[in-house]
Protein backbone atom coordinates (compact mmCIF):
# COMPACT_ATOMS: atom_id res chain seq x y z
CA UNK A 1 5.65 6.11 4.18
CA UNK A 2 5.93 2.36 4.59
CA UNK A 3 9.75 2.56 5.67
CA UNK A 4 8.80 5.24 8.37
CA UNK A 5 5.49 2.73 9.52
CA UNK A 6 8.13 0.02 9.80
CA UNK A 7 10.61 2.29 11.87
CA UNK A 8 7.88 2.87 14.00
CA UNK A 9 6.76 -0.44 14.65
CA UNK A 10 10.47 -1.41 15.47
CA UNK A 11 10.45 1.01 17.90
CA UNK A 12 7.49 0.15 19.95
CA UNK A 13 8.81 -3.45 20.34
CA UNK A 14 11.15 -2.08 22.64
CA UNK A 15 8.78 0.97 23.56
CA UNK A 16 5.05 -0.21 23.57
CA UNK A 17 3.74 1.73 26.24
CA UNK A 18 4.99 4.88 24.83
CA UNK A 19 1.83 6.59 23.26
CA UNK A 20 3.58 9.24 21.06
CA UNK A 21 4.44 6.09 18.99
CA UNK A 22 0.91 4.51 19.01
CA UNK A 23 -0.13 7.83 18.25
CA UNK A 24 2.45 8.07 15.41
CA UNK A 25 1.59 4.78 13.56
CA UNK A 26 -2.17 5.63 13.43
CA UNK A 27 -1.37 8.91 11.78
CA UNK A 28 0.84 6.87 9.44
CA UNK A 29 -1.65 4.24 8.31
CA UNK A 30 -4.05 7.49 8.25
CA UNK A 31 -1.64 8.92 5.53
CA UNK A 32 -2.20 5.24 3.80
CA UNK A 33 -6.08 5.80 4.27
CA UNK A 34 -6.10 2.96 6.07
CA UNK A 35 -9.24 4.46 8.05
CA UNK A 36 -9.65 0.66 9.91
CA UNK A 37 -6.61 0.29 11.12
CA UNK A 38 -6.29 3.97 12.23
CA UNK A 39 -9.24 3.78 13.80
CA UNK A 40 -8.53 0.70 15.87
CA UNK A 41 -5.40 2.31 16.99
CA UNK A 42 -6.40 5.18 17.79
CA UNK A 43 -9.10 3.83 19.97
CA UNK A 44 -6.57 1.04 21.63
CA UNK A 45 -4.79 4.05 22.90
CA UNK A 46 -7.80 6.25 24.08
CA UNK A 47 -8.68 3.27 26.40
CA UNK A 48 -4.47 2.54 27.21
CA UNK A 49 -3.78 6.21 27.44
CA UNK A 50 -6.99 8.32 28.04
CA UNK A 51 -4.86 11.32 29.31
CA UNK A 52 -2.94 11.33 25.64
CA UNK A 53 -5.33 14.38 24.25
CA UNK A 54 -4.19 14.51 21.22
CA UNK A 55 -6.00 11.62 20.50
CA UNK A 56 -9.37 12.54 20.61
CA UNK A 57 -9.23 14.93 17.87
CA UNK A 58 -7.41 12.81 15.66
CA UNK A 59 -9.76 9.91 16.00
CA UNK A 60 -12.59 12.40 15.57
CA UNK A 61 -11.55 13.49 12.43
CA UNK A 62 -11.15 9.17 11.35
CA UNK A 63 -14.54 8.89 12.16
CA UNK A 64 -15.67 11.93 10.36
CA UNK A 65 -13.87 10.12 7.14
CA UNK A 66 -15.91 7.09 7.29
CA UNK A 67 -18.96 9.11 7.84
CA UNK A 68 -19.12 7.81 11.61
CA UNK A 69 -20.12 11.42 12.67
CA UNK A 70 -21.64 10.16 16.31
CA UNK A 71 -18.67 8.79 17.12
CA UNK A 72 -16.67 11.82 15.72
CA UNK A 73 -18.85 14.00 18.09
CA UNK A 74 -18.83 11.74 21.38
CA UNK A 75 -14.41 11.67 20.46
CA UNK A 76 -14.86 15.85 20.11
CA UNK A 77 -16.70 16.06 23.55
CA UNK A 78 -14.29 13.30 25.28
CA UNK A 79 -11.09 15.17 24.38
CA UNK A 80 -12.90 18.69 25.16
CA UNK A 81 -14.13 17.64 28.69
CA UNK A 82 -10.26 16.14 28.95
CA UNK A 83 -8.84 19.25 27.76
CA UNK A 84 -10.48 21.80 30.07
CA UNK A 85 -8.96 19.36 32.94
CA UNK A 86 -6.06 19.62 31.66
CA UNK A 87 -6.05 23.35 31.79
CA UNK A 88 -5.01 23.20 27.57
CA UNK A 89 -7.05 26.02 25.77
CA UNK A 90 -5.27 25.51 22.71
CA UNK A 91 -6.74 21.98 22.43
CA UNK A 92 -9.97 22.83 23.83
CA UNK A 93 -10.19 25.45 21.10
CA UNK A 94 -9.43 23.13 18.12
CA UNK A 95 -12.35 20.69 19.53
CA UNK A 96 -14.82 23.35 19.92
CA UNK A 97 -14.25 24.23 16.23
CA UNK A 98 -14.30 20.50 15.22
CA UNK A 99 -17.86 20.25 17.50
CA UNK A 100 -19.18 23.13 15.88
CA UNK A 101 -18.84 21.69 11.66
CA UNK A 102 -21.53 19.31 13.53
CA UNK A 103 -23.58 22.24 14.55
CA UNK A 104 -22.26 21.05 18.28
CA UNK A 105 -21.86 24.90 20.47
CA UNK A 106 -20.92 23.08 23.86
């Protein structure tokens, strides 16, 4: 895991705009359960890339891991409400699911 984290961060010093990659190295320091760091990450590129959906459910799920389950909820909703703009059911599904372990039916 650490050699793929490094390949990563090699690549977004020529790439660091490119959210996939962001998005990548929060999963991988996720897989290290390094919940702070993902979590920082993943909310760097919610406010650098809001339109980058799958995002929301991913950092909803961090929260849920430290037991931050208002923020997991209000990360739910966010990618929901972005999902049904984008038109992506799939996703919208998945975060209706993830809203409703909170008892959340929106």
């Amino acid at each position: 895991m650490e050699n793929r984290r490094k390949w990563i961060e090699n690549m977004l010093q020529s790439q660091p705009e490119d959210p996939f990659l962001w998005y990548a190295l929060a999963l991988e320091h996720q897989k290290m359960e390094n919940l702070d760091t993902t979590i920082e990450i993943f909310e760097k590129l919610i406010h650098s890339h809001a339109d980058y959906l799958p995002t929301y459910y991913q950092l909803g799920k961090a929260y849920e891991s430290k037991g931050m389950n208002e923020q997991a909820i209000d990360a739910f909703l966010d990618g929901k409400r972005l999902a049904k703009i984008k038109g992506d059911l799939k996703a919208a599904g998945e975060l209706s699911e993830a809203l409703m372990m909170h008892d959340i039916f929106d």
